[in-house]
N, C-alpha and C. Protein backbone atom coordinates (compact mmCIF):
# COMPACT_ATOMS: atom_id res chain seq x y z
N UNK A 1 23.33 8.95 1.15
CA UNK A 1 22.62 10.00 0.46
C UNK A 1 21.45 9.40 -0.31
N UNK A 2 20.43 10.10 -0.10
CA UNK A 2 19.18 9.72 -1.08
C UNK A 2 19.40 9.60 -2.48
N UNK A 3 19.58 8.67 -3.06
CA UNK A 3 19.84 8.80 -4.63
C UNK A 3 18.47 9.12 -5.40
N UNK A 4 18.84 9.47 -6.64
CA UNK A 4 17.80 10.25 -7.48
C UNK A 4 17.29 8.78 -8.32
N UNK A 5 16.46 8.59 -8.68
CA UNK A 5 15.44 7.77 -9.45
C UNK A 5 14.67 7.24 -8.40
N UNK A 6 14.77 5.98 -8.70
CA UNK A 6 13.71 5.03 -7.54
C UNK A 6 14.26 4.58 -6.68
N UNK A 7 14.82 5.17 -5.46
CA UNK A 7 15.19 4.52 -4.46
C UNK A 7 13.64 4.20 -3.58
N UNK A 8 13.89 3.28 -2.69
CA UNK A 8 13.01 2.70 -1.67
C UNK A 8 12.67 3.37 -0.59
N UNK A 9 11.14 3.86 -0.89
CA UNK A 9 10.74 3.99 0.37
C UNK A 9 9.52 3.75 0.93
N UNK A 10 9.71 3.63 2.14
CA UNK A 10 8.98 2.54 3.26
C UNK A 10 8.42 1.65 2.34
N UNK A 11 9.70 0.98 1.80
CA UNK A 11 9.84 -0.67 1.49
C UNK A 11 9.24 -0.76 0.14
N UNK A 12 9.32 0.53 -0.39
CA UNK A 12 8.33 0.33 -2.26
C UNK A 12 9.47 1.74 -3.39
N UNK A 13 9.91 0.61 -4.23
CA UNK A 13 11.10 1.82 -4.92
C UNK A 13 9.80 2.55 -5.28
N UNK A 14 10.59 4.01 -5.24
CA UNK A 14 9.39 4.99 -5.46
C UNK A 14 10.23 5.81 -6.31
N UNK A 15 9.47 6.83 -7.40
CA UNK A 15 10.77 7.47 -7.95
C UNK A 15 10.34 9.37 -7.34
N UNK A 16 11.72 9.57 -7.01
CA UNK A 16 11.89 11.34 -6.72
C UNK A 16 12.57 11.88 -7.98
N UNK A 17 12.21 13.73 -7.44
CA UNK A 17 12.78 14.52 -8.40
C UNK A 17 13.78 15.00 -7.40
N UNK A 18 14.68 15.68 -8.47
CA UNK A 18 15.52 16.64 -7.31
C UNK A 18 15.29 17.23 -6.13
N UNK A 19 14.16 17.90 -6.06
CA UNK A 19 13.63 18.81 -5.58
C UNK A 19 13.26 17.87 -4.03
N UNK A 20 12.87 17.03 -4.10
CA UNK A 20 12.12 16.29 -3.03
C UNK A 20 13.39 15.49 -2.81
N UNK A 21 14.40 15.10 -3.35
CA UNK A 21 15.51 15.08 -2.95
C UNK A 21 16.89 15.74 -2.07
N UNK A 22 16.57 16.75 -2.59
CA UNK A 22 17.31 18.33 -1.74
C UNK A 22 16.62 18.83 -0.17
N UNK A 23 15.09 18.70 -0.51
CA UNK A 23 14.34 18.67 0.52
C UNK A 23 14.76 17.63 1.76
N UNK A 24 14.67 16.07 1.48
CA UNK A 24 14.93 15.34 2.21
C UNK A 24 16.14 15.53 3.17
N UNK A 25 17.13 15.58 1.58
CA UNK A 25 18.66 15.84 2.57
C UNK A 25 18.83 16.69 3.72
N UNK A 26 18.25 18.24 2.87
CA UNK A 26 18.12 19.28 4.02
C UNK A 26 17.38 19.20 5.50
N UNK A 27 15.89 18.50 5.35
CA UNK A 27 15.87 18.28 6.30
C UNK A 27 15.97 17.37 7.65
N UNK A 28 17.00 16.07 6.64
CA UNK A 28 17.54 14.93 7.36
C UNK A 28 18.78 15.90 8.22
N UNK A 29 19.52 16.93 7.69
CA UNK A 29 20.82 17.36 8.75
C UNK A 29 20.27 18.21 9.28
N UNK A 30 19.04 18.97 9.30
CA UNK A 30 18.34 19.79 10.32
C UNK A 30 18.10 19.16 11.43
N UNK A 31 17.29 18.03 10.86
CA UNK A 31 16.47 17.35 12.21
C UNK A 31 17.60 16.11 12.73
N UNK A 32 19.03 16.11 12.43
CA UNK A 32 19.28 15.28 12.76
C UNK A 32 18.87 13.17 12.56
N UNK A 33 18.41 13.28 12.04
CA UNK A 33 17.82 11.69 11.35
C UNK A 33 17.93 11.23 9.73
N UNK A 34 18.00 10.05 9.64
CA UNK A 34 18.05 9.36 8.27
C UNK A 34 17.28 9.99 7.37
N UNK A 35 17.97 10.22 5.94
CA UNK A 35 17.41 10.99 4.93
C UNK A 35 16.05 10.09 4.64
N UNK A 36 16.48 8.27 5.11
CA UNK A 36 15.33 7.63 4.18
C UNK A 36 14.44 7.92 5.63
N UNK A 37 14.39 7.99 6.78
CA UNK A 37 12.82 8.32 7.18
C UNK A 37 12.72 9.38 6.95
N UNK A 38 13.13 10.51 6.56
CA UNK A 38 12.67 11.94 6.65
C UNK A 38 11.78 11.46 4.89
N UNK A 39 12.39 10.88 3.91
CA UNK A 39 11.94 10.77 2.84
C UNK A 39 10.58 10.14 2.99
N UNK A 40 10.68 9.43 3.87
CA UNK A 40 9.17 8.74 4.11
C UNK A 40 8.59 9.11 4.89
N UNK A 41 8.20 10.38 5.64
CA UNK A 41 7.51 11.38 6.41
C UNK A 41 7.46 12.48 4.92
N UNK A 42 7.99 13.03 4.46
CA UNK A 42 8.00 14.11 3.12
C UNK A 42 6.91 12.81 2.35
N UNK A 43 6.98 11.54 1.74
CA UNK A 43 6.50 10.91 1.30
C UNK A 43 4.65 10.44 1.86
N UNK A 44 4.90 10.20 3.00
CA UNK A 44 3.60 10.19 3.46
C UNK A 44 2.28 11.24 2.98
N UNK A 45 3.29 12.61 3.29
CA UNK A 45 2.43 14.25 3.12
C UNK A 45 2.03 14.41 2.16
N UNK A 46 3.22 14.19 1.12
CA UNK A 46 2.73 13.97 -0.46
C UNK A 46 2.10 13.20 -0.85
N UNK A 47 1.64 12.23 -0.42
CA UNK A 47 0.68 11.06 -0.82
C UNK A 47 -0.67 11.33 -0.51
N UNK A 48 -1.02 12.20 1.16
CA UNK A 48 -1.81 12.45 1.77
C UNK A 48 -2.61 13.79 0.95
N UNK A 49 -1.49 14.35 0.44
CA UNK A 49 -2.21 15.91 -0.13
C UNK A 49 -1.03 16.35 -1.30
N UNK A 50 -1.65 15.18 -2.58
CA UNK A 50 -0.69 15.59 -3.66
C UNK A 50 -0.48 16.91 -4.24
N UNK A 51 -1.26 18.11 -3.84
CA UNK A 51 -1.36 19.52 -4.57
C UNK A 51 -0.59 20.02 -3.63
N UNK A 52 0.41 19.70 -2.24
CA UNK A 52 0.52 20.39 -1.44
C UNK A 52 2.35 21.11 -1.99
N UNK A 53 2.03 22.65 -1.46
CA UNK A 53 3.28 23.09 -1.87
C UNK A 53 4.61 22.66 -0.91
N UNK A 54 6.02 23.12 -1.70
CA UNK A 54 7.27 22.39 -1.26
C UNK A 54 7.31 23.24 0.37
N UNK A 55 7.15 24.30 0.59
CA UNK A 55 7.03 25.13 1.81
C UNK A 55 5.76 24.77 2.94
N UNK A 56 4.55 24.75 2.39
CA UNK A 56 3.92 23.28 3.50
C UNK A 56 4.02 22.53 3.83
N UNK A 57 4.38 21.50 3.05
CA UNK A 57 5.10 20.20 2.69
C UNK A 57 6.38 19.97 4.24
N UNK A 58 7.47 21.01 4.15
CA UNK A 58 8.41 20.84 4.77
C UNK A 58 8.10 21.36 6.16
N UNK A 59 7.32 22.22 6.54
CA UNK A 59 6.32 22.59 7.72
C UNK A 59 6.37 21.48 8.03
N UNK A 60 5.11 20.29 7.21
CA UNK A 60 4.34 19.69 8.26
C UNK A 60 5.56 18.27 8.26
N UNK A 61 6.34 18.26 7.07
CA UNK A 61 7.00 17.20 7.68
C UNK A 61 8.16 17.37 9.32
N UNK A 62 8.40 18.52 9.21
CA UNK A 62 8.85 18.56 10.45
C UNK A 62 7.95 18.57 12.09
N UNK A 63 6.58 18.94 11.87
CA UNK A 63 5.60 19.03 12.35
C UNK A 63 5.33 17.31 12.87
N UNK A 64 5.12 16.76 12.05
CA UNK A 64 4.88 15.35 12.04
C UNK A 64 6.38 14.55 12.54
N UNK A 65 7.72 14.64 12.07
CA UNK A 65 8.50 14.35 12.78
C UNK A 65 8.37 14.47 14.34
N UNK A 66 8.32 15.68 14.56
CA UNK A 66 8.38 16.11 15.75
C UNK A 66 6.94 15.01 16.63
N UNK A 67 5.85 14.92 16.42
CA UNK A 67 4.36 14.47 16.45
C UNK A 67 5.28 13.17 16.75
N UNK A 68 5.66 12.08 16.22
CA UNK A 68 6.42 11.10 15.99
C UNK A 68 7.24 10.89 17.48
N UNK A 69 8.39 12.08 17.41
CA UNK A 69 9.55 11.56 18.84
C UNK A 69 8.25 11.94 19.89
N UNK A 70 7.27 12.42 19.82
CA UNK A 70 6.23 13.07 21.32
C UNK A 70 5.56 11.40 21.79
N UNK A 71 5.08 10.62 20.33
CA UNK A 71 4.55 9.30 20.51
C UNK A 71 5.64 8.52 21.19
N UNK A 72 6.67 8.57 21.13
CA UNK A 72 7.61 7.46 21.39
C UNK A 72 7.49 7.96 22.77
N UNK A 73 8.12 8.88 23.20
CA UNK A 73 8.08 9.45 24.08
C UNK A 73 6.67 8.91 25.44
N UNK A 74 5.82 9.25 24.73
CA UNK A 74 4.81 8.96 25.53
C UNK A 74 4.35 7.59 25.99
N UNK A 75 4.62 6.80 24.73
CA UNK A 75 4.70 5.62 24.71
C UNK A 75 5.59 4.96 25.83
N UNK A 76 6.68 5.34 25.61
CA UNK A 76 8.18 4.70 26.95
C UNK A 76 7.15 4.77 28.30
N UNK A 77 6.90 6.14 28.27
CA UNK A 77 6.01 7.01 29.69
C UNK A 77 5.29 5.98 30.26
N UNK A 78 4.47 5.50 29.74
CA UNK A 78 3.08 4.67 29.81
C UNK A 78 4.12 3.41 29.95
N UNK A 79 4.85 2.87 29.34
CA UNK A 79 5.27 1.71 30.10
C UNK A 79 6.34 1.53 31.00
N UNK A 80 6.93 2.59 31.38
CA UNK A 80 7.14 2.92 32.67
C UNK A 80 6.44 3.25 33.88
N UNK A 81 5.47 3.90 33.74
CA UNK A 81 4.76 4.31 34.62
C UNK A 81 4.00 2.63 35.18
N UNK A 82 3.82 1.67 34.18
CA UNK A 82 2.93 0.80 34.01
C UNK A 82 3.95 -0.45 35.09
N UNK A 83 5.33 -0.15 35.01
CA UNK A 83 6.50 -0.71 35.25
C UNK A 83 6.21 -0.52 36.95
N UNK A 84 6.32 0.67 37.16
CA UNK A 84 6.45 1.20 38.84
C UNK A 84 5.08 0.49 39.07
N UNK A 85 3.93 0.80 38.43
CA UNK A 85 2.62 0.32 39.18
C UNK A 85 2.51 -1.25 39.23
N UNK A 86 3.40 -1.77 38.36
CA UNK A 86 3.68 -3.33 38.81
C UNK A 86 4.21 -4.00 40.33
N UNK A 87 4.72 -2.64 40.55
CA UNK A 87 5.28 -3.30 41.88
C UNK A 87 4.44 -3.18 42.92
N UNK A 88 2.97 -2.46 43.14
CA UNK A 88 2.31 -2.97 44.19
C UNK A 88 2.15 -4.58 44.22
N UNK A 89 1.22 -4.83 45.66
CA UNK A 89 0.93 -6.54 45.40
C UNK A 89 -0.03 -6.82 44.46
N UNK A 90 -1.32 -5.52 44.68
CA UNK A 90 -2.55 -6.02 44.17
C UNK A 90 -2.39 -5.20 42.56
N UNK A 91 -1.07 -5.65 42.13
CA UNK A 91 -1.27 -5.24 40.40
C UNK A 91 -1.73 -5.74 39.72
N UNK A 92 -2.29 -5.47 38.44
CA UNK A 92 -3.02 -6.69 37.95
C UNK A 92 -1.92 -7.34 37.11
N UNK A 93 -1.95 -8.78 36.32
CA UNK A 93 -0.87 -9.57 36.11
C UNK A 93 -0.79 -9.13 34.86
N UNK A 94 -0.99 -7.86 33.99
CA UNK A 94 -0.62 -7.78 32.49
C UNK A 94 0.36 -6.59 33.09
N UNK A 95 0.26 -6.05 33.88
CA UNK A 95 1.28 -4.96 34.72
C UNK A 95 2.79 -5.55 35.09
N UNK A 96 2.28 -6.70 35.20
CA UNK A 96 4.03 -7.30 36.11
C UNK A 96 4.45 -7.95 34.50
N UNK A 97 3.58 -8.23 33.39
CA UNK A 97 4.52 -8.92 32.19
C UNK A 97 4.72 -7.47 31.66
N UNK A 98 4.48 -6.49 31.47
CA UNK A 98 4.59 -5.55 31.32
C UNK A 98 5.86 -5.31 32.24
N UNK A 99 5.93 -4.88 33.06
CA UNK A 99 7.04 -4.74 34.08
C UNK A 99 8.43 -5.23 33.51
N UNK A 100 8.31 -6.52 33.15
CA UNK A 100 8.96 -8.11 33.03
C UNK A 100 9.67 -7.28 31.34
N UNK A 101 8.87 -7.01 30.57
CA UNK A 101 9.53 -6.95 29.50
C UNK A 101 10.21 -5.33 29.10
N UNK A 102 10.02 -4.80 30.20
CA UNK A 102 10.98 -3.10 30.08
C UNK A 102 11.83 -3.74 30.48
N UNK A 103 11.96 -4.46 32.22
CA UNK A 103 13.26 -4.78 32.55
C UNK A 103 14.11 -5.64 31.81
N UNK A 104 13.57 -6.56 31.02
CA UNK A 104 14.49 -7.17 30.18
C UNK A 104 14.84 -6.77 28.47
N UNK A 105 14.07 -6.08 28.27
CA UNK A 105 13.84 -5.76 26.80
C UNK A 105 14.58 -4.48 26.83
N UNK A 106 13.86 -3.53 27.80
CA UNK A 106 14.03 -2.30 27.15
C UNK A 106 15.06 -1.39 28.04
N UNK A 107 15.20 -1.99 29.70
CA UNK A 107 16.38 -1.50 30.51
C UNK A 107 17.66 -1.99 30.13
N UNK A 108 17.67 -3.44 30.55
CA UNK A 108 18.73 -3.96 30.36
C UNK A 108 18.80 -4.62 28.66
N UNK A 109 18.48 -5.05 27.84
CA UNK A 109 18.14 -4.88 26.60
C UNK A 109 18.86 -6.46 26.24
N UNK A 110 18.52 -6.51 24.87
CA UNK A 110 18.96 -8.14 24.33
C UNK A 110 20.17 -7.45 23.50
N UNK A 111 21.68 -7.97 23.62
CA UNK A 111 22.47 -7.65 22.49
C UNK A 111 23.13 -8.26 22.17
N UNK A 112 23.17 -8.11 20.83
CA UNK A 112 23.69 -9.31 20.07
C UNK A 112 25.39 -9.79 20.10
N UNK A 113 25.87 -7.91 20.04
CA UNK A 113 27.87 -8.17 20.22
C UNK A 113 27.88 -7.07 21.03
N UNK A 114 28.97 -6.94 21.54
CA UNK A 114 29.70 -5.69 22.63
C UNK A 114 29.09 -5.03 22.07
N UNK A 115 29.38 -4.27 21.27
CA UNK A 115 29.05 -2.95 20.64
C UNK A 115 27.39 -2.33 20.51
N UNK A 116 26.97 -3.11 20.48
CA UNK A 116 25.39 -3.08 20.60
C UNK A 116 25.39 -2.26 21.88
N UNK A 117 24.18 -0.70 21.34
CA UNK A 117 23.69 0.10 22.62
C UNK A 117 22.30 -0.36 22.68
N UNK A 118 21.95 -0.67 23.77
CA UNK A 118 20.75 -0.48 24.34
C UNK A 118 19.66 -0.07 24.33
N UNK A 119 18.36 0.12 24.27
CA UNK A 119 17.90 1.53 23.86
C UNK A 119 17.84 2.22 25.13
N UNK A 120 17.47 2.19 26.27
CA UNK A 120 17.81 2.53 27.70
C UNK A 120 18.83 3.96 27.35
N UNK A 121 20.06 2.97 27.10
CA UNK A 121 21.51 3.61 26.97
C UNK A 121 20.84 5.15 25.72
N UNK A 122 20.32 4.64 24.63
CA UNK A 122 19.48 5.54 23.68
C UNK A 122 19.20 6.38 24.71
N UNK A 123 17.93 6.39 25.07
CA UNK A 123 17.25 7.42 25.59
C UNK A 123 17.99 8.05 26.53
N UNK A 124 19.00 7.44 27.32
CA UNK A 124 19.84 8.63 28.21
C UNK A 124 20.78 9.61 27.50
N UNK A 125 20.94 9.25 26.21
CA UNK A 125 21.87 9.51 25.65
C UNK A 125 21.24 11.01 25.21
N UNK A 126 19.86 10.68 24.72
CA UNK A 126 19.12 11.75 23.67
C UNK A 126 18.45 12.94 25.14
N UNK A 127 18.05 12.10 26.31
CA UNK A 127 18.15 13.64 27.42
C UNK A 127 18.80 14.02 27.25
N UNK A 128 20.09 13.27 27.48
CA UNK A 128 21.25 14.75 27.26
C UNK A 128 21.39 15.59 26.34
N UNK A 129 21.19 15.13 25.42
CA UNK A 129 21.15 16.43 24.65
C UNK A 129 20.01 17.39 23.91
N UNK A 130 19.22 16.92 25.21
CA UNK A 130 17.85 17.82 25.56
C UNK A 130 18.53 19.27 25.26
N UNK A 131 19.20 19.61 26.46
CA UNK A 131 19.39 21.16 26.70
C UNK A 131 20.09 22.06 25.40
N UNK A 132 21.04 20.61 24.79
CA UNK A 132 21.55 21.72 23.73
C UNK A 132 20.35 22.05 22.62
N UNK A 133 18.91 20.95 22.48
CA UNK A 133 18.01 21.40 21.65
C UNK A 133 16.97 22.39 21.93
N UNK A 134 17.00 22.64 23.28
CA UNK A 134 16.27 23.52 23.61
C UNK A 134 16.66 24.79 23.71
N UNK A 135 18.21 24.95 23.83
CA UNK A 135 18.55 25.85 23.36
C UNK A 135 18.55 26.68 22.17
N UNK A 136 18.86 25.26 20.97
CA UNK A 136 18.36 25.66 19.60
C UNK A 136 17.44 26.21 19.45
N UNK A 137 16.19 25.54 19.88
CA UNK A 137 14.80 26.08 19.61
C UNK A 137 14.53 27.09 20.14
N UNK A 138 15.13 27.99 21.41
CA UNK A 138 14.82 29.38 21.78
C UNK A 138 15.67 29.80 21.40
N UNK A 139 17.01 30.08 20.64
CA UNK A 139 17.65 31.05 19.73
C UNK A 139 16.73 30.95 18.71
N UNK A 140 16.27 30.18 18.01
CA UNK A 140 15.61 30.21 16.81
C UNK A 140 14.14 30.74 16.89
N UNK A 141 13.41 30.80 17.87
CA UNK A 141 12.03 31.24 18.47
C UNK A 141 12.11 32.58 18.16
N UNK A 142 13.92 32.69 18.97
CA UNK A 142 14.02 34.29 19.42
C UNK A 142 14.33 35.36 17.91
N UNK A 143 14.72 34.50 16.90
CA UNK A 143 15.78 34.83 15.66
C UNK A 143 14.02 34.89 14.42
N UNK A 144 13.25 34.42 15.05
CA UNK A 144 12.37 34.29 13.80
C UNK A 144 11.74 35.30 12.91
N UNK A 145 11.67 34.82 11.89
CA UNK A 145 11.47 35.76 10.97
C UNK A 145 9.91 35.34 10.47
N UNK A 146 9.10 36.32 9.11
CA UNK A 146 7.77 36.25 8.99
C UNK A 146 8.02 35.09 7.12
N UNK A 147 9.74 34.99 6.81
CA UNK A 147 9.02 34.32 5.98
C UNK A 147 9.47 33.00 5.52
N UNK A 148 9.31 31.95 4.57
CA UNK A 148 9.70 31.21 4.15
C UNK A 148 10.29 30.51 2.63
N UNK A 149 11.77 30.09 3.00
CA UNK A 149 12.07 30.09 1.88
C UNK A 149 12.86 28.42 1.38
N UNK A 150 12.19 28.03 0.40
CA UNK A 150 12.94 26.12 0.42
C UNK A 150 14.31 26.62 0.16
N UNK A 151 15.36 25.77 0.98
CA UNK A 151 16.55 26.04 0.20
C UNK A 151 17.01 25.65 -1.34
N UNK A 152 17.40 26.62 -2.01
CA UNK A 152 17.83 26.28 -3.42
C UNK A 152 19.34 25.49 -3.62
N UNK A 153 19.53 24.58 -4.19
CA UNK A 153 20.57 23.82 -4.22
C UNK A 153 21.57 24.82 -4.70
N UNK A 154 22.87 24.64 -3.66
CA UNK A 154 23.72 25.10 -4.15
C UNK A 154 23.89 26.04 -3.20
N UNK A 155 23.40 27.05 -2.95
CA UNK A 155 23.41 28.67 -2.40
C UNK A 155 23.69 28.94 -0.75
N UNK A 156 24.17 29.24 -0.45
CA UNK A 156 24.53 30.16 1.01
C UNK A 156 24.72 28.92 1.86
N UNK A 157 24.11 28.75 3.20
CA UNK A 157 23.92 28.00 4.30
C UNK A 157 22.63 27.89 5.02
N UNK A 158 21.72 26.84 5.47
CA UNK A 158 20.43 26.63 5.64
C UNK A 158 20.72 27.20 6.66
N UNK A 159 19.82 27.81 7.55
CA UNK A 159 19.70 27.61 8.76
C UNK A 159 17.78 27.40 9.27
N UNK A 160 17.42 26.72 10.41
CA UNK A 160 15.65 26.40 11.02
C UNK A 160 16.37 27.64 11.87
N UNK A 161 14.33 28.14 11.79
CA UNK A 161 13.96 29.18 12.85
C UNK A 161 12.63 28.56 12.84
N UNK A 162 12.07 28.81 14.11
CA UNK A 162 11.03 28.90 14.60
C UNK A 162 10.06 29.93 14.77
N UNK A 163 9.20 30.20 14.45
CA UNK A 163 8.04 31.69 14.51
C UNK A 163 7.68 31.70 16.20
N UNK A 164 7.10 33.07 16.34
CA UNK A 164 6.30 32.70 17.58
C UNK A 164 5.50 32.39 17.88
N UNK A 165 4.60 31.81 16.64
CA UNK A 165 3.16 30.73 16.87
C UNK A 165 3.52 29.27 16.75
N UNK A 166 5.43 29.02 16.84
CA UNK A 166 5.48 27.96 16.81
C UNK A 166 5.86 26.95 15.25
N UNK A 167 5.78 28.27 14.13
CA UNK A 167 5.53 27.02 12.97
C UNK A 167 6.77 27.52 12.43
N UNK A 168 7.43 26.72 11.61
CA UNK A 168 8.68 26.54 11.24
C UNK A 168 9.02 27.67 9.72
N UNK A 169 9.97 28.43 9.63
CA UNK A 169 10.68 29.30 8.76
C UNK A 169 12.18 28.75 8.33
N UNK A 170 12.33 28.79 7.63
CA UNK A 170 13.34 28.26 6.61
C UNK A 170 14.25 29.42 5.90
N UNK A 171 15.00 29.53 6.40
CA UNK A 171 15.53 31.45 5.52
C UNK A 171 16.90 30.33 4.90
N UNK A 172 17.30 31.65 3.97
CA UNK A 172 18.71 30.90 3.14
C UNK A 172 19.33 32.38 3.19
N UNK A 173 20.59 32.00 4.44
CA UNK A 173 21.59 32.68 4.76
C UNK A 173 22.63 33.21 4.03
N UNK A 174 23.21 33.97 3.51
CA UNK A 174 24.86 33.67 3.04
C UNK A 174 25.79 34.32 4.19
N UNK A 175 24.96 34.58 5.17
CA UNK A 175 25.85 34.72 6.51
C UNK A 175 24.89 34.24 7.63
N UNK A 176 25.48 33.52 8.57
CA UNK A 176 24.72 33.59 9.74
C UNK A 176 23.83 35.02 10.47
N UNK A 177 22.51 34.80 10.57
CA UNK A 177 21.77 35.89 11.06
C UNK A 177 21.40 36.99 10.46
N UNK A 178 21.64 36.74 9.00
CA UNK A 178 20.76 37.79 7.73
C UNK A 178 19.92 36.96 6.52
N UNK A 179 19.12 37.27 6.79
CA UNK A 179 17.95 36.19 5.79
C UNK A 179 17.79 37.23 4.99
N UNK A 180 17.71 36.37 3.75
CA UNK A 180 17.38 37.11 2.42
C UNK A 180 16.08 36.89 1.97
């Protein structure tokens, strides 16, 4: 859990209030990921645009999360793609070390004990559970509402919706599927 004073982030104790604390948490079990990177994506925004409100704020940090897994994403792409084009003859030779270090780095991977996954093993892991997020995201597309609300500590159950232009709504439930 994010503790309250100066905990560390991206590598500099920084001090939070509650508020940007509650934020984090909430949207570390939304999005699934570590409270301390979500704290340091919320942290970035706030640094970038200190007047910015707690309801923009949590927009674009999910906005930018999201911006984030598309880079990685694209990134793998490109050195895969870079991987297959190694295997003509006439590749050029930064293609085959390229090649050289997916297959050892990033297919079959360096690990340290048994237990160590892969990232390979990662990324098959996270297709799969492509479909159950895409599911999320079109119940929530379909469920959206016009407004937004930060969750208040303490009260009902969060639930993410999605608008139909795409940008993120925040309602605070005390039942599933009635926003207050």
């Amino acid at each position: 859990m994010l503790p309250l004073g100066k905990p560390t982030i991206n590598g500099k104790p920084t001090s939070v209030n509650t508020d940007f604390a509650r934020q984090t948490i909430f949207l570390a079990q939304q999005l699934e990921c570590s409270e301390n990177y979500i704290a340091g994506i919320l942290y970035q925004i706030m640094s970038e645009s200190p007047n910015i409100d707690p309801i923009n704020c949590m927009e674009r940090a999910v906005s930018t999360f999201h911006k984030r897994r598309q880079y990685l994403v694209d990134s793998l792409r490109f050195l895969l793609d870079a991987t297959e084009a190694a295997e003509s003859p006439e590749a050029p030779q930064n293609y085959k070390r390229l090649a050289n270090f997916v297959l050892t780095e990033l297919i079959l991977g360096s690990r340290e004990a048994a237990t160590d996954v892969t990232l390979a093993h990662k990324v098959f892991k996270e297709i799969g559970k492509l479909d159950v997020d895409i599911g999320k995201a079109e119940i929530a597309r379909k469920n959206a509402g016009s407004n937004t609300i930060v969750p208040p500590a303490g009260q009902g159950e969060h639930h993410l919706f999605l608008s139909h232009d795409g940008l993120l709504f925040t309602y605070l439930c005390r039942k599933p599927g009635i926003g207050l």
